[in-house]
Protein backbone atom coordinates (compact mmCIF):
# COMPACT_ATOMS: atom_id res chain seq x y z
CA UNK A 1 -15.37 8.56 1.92
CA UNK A 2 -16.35 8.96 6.20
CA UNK A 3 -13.20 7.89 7.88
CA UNK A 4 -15.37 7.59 11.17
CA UNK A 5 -16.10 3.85 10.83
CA UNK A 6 -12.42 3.40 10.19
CA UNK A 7 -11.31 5.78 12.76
CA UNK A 8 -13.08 3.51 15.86
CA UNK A 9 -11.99 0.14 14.21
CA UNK A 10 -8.65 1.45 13.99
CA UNK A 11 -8.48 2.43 17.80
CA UNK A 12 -10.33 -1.22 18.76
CA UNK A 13 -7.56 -2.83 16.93
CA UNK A 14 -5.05 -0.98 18.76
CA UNK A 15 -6.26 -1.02 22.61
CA UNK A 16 -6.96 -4.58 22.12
CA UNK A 17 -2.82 -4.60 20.66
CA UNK A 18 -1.17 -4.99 24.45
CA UNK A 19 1.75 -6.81 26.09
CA UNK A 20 1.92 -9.20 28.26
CA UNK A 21 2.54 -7.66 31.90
CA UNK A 22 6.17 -7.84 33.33
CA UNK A 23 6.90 -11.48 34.63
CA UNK A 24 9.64 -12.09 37.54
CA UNK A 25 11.78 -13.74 35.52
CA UNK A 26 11.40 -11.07 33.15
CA UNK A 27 12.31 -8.29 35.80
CA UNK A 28 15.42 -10.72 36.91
CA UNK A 29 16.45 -11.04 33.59
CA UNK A 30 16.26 -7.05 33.19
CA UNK A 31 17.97 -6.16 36.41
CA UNK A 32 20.80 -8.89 36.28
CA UNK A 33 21.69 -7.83 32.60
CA UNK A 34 21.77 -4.40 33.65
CA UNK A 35 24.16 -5.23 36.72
CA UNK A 36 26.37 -6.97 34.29
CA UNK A 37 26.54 -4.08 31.93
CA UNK A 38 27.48 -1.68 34.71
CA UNK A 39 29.92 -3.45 36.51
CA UNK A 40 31.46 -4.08 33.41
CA UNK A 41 31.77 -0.17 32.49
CA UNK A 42 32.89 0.12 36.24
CA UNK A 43 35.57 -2.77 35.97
CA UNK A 44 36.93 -0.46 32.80
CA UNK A 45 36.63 2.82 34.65
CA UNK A 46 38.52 1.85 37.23
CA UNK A 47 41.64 -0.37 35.51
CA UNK A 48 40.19 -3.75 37.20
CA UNK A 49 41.15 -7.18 36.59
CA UNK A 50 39.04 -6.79 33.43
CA UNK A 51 41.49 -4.65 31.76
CA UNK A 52 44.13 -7.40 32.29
CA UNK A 53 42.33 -9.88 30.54
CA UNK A 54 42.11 -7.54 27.73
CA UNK A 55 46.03 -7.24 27.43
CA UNK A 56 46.29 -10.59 27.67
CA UNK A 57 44.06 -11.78 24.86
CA UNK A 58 45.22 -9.14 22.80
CA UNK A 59 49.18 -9.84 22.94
CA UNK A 60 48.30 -13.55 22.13
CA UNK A 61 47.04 -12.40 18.76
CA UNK A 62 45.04 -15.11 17.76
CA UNK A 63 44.83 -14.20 14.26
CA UNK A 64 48.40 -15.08 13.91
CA UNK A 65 48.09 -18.60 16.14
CA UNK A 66 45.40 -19.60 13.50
CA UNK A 67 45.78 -17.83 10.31
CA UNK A 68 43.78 -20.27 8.12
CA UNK A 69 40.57 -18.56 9.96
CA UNK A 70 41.52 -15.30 8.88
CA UNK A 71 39.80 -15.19 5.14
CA UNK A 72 36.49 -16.90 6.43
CA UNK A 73 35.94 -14.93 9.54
CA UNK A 74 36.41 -11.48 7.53
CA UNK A 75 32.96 -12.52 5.86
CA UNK A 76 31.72 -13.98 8.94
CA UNK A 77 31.90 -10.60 10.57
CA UNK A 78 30.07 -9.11 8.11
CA UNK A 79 26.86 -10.48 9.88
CA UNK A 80 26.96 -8.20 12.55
CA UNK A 81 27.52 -4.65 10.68
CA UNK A 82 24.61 -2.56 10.02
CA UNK A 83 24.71 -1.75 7.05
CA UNK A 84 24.30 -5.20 5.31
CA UNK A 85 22.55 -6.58 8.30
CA UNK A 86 20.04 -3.34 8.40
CA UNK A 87 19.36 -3.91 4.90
CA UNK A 88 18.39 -8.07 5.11
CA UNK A 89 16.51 -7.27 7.76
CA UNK A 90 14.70 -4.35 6.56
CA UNK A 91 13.28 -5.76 2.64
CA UNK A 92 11.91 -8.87 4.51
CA UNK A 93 10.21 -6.64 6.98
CA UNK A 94 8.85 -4.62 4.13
CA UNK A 95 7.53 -7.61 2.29
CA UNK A 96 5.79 -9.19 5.27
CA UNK A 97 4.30 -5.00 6.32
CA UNK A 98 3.00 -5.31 2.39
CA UNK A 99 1.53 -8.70 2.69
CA UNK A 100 -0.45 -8.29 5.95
CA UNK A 101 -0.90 -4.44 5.73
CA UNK A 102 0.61 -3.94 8.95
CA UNK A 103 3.36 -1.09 9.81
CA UNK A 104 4.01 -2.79 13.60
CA UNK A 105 7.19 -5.14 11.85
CA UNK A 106 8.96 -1.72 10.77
CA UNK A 107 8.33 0.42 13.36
CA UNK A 108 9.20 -2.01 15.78
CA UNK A 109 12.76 -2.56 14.33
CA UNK A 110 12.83 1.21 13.58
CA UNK A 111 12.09 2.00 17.38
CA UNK A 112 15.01 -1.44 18.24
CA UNK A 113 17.27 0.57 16.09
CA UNK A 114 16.69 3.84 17.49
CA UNK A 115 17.22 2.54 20.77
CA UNK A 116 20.72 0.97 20.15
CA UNK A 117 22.02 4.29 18.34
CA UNK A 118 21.32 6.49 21.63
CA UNK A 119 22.65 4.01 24.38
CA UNK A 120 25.21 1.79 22.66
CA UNK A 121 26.57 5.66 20.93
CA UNK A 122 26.27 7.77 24.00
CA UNK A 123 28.70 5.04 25.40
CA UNK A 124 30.92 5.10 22.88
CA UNK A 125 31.61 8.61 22.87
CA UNK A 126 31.67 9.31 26.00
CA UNK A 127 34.35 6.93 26.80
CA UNK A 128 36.56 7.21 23.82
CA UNK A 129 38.24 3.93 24.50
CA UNK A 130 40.80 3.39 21.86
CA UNK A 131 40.86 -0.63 19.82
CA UNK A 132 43.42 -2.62 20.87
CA UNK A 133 45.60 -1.97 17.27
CA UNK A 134 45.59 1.65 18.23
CA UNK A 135 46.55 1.30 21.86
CA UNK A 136 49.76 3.02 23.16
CA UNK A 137 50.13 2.61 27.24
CA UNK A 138 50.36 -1.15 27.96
CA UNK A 139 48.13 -1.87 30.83
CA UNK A 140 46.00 1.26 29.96
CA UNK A 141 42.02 1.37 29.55
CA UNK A 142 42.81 3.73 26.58
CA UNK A 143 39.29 5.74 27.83
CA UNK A 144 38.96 9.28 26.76
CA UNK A 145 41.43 9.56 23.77
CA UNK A 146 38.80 9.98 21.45
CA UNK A 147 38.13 6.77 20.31
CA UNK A 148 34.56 4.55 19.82
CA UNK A 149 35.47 1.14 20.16
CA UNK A 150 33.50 0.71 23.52
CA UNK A 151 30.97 -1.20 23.65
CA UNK A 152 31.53 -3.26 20.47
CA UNK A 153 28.65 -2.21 17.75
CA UNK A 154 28.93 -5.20 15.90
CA UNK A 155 27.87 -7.12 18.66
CA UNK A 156 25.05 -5.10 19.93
CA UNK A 157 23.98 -5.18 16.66
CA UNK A 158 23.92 -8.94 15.84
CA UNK A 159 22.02 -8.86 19.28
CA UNK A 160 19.61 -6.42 18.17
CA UNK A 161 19.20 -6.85 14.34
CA UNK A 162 18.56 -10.51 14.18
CA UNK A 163 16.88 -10.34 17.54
CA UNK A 164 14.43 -8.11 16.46
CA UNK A 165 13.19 -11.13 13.58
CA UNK A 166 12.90 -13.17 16.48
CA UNK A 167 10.82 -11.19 18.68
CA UNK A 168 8.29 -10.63 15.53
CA UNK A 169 7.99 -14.72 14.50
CA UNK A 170 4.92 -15.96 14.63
CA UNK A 171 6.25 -19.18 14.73
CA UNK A 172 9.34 -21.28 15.57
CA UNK A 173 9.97 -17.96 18.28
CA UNK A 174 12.53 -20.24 20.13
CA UNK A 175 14.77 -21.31 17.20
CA UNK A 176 14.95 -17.97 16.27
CA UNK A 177 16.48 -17.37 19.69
CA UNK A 178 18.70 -19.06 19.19
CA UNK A 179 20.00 -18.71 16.00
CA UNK A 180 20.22 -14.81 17.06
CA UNK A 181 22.47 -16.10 19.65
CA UNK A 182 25.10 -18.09 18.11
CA UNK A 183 25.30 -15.52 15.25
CA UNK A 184 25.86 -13.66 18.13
CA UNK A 185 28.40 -15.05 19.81
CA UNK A 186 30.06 -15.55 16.67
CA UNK A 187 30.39 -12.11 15.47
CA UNK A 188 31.81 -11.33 18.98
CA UNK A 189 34.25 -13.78 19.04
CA UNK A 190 35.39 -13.09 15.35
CA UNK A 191 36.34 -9.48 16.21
CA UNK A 192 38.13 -10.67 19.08
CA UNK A 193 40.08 -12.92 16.76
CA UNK A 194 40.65 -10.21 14.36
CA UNK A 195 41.95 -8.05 17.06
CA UNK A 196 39.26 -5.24 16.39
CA UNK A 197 37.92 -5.29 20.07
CA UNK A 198 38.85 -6.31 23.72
CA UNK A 199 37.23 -8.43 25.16
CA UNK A 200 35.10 -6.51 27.69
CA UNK A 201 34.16 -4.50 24.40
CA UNK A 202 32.41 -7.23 23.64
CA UNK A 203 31.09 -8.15 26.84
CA UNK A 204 29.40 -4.63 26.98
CA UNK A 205 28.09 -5.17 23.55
CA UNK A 206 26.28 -8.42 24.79
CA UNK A 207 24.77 -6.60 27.62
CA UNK A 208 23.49 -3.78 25.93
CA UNK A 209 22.05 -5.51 22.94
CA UNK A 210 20.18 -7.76 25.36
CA UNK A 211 18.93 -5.23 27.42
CA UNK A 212 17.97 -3.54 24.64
CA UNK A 213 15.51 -6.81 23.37
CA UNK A 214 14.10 -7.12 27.10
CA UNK A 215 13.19 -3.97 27.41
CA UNK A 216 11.25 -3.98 24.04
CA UNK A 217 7.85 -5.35 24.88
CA UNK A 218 7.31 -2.84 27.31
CA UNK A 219 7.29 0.10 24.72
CA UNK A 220 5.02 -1.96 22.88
CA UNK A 221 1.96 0.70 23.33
CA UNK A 222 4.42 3.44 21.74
CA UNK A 223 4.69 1.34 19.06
CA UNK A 224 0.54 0.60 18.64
CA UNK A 225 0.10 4.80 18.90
CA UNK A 226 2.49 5.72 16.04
CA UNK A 227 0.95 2.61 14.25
CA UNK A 228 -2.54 4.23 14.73
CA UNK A 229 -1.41 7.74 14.10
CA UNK A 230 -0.08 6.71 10.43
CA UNK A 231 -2.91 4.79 9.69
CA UNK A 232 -5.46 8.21 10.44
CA UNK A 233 -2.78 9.79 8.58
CA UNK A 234 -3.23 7.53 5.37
CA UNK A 235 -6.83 7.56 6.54
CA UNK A 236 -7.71 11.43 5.54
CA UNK A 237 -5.62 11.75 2.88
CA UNK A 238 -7.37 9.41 1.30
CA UNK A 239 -10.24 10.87 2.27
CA UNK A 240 -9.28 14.17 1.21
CA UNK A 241 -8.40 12.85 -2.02
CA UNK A 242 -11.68 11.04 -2.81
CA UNK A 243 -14.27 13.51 -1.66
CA UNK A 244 -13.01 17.18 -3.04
CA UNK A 245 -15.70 18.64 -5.11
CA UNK A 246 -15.35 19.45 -8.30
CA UNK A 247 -16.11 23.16 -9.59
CA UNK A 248 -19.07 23.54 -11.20
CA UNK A 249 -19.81 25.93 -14.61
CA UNK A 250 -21.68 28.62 -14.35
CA UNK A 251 -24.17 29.27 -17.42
CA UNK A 252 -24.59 32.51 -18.81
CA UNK A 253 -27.82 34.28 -18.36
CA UNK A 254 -29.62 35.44 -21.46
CA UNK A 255 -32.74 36.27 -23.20
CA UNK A 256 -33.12 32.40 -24.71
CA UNK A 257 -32.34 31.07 -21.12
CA UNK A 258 -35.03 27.82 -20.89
CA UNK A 259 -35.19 26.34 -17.16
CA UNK A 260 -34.68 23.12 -16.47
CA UNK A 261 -36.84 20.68 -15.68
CA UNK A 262 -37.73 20.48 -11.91
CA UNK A 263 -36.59 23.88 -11.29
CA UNK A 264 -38.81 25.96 -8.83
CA UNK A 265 -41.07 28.69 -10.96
CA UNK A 266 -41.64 31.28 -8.23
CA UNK A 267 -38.15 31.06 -6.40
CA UNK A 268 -35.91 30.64 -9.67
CA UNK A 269 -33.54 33.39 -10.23
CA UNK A 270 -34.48 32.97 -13.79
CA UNK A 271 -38.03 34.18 -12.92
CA UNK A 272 -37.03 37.12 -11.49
CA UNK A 273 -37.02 40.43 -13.29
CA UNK A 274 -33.01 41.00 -14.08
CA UNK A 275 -31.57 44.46 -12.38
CA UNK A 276 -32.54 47.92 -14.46
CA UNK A 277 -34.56 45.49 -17.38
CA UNK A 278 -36.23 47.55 -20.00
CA UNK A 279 -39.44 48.04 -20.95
CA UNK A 280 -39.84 48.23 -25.09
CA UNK A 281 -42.70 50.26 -26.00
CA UNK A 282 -44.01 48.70 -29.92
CA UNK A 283 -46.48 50.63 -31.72
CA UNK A 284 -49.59 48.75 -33.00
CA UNK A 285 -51.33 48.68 -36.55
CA UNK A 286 -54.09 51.09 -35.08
CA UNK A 287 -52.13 53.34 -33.34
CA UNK A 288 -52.16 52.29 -30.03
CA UNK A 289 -49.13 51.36 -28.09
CA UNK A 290 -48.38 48.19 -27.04
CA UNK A 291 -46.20 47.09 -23.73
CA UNK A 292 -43.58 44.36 -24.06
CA UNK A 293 -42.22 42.89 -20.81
CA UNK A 294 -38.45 41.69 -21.81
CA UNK A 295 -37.98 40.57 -18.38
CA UNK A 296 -37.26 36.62 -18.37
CA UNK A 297 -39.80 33.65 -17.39
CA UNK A 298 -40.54 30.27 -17.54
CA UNK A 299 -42.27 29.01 -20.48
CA UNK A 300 -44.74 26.56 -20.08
CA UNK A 301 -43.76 23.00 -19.89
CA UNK A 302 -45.46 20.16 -21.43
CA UNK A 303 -45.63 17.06 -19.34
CA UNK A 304 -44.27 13.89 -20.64
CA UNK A 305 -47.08 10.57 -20.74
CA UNK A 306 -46.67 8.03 -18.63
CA UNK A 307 -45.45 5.03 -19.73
CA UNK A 308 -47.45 2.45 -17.33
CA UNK A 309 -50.30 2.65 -19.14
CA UNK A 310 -51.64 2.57 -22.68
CA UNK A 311 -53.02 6.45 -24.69
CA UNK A 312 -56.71 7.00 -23.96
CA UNK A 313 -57.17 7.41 -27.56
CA UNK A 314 -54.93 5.31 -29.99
CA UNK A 315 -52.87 6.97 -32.20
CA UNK A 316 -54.16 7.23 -35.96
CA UNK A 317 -53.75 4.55 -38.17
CA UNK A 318 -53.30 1.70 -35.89
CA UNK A 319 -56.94 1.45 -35.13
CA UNK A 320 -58.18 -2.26 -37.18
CA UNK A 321 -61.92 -2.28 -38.93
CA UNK A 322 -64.98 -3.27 -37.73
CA UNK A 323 -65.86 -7.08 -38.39
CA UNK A 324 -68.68 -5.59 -40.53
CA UNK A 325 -66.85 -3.33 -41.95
CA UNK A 326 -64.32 -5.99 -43.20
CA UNK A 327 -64.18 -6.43 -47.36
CA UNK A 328 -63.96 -10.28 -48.05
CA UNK A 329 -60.70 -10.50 -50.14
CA UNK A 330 -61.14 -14.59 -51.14
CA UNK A 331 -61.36 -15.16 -54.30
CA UNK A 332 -64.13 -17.26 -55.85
CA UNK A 333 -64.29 -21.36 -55.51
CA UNK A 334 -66.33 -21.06 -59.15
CA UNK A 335 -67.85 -19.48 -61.95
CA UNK A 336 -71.01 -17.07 -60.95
C-alpha cells in the first residue's frame, strides 16, 4: 500500500480546513469579556464592593428561604460537573468521529478541555479563595488560605462542555447557543443557591468559560495539524502492516536439483560447478578410463505445444477412412 496519494489528499483536505478571519465584533466580544474577567479578579484582590455583595447573598441563605428547591437543584447541578458532563459529551462525539471518520469533534473538545484545566486551575490555586461554608473573617476575600473555589468550575464548565456541542453543529448552531446558555446560567445560579460559591465565583466562571469558546476558532489550524499528523500516523502503520514481506524458503542444493522453468541456463547458480566438486574416475569394459563430471546442470527441457493451433500430424487412432476405403455395413434389401 503507497501512502503518497493519501499523504497529498490528506494535506489538501487540511489547508483547505481554515477559519474564518477575526471579525470586529468578534475582537469586541474578546476584549470586553476579558476586561470583565479581570476587573472582576481585581474587585476580589482588592476587598471591593464585590466582596460585599458576596456577604450579603451568602448570609441570606437562600437555600433555607426556599427549601422546596433544595432536592431538585442538587440534580440540576449535576449538569455542570465534569465528570458526568465530560462523559455525555464525549460518547456522542465518538459516535459522530466513527460515523464521518473525522477526529476534528474530539480533538476539538480535547484541546476546549485542555484549555479550561490550565486557566480556570491556575486561578484557582493561585488564589486559594475559601467557599463561603468554610469562610471564617466576615467581610474577608478568604484569598490565599488554600482553598479552590475561585472561579467556580462548574460554571466554566457548563460554559465550555455544552458550548463546545454548539460550536461543532452543523445545524440549528443558534439554538444550541442558547441552550448552552441557560444551562448555564442555571448551574451558576444553583450553586449560588446551595451556598457552594459567591457570587463573583461565578461571575469569573462566566468570563472564563466564554473566553475560553471565543478564543477557540482561532486555534483552529492546531487542531487541523494534529488531525493530519494522526491520520499519517494511522496512514503508515497501515502501511507497514500490509506491505512487510514475507520470508522466503530456501531449497537445499543437491545432486537431483531440477531448475525451474524460466530460470537462466548460463547465469543459474545451479549451473555452476559447486566449490571443491569431485571428479569420479569409472573404469570401462575395455580398460580404458572413463571421466564423470558430478558437477550439476540443467537438463534439457522439453517445450510444451501450443494450444492455438491443432498437431501437424493427428494423433493415432483418430484419423477416419478413406471414402473408398469404407466397408458397406447395410444389410441386404433381398435374396442374391
Amino acid at each position: 500500500m503507497r501512502t503518497e496519494p493519501r499523504v497529498a489528499l490528506l494535506e489538501e483536505r487540511s489547508t483547505k480546513r481554515g477559519h474564518p478571519p477575526l471579525s470586529r465584533t468578534r475582537k469586541l466580544l474578546i476584549g470586553s469579556t476579558a476586561a470583565v474577567y479581570a476587573a472582576v479578579v481585581v474587585g476580589v484582590l482588592t476587598t471591593s464592593w464585590l466582596v460585599k455583595l458576596d456577604w450579603q447573598v451568602m448570609l441570606f441563605r437562600p437555600y433555607k428561604q426556599w427549601p422546596q428547591f433544595h432536592a431538585l437543584l442538587d440534580v440540576v447541578v449535576v449538569l455542570g460537573q465534569r465528570g458526568p458532563t465530560a462523559v455525555i459529551v464525549l460518547a456522542w462525539l465518538s459516535w459522530r468521529s466513527w460515523k464521518h471518520r473525522d477526529l476534528r469533534p474530539l480533538l476539538v473538545l480535547g484541546l476546549a478541555l485542555l484549555l479550561l484545566n490550565i486557566t480556570v486551575g491556575a486561578v484557582k490555586y493561585g488564589l486559594g479563595r475559601l467557599g463561603p461554608h468554610y469562610a471564617t473573617t466576615s467581610g474577608s476575600a478568604e484569598l490565599f488560605a488554600g482553598g479552590d473555589i475561585f472561579p467556580s468550575g462548574h460554571t466554566a464548565n457548563a460554559v465550555v462542555t455544552w458550548g463546545v456541542l454548539a460550536y461543532l453543529a452543523t445545524k440549528h448552531r443558534r439554538t444550541g447557543a442558547v441552550i448552552t446558555a441557560v444551562f448555564a446560567f442555571t448551574v451558576g445560579m444553583t450553586t449560588i443557591y446551595l451556598g457552594t460559591h459567591w457570587v463573583t465565583d461565578v461571575i469569573a466562571g462566566w468570563t472564563a468559560g466564554i473566553l475560553i469558546m471565543l478564543i477557540l476558532p482561532l486555534l483552529e489550524p492546531c487542531v487541523a495539524w494534529a488531525d493530519l499528523r494522526l491520520r499519517l500516523l494511522w496512514a503508515r502503520m497501515r502501511s507497514l502492516r500490509g506491505t512487510a514481506p514475507l520470508p522466503s524458503p530456501i531449497a537445499a542444493r543437491g545432486p537431483g536439483l531440477v531448475a525451474q522453468r524460466g530460470a537462466p541456463d548460463d547465469d543459474s547458480d545451479y549451473a555452476r560447478p559447486t566449490v571443491g566438486a569431485v571428479t569420479a574416475v569409472r573404469p570401462s569394459a575395455s580398460g580404458a578410463t572413463a571421466v564423470v563430471d558430478t558437477r550439476l546442470h540443467h537438463p534439457a527441457r522439453a517445450h510444451a505445444p501450443r494450444h492455438d493451433r491443432s498437431p501437424a500430424t493427428p494423433p493415432p487412432g483418430t484419423r477416419r477412412p478413406r471414402p473408398d476405403q469404407r466397408n458397406s455395413r447395410t444389410a441386404p434389401l433381398g435374396p442374391r
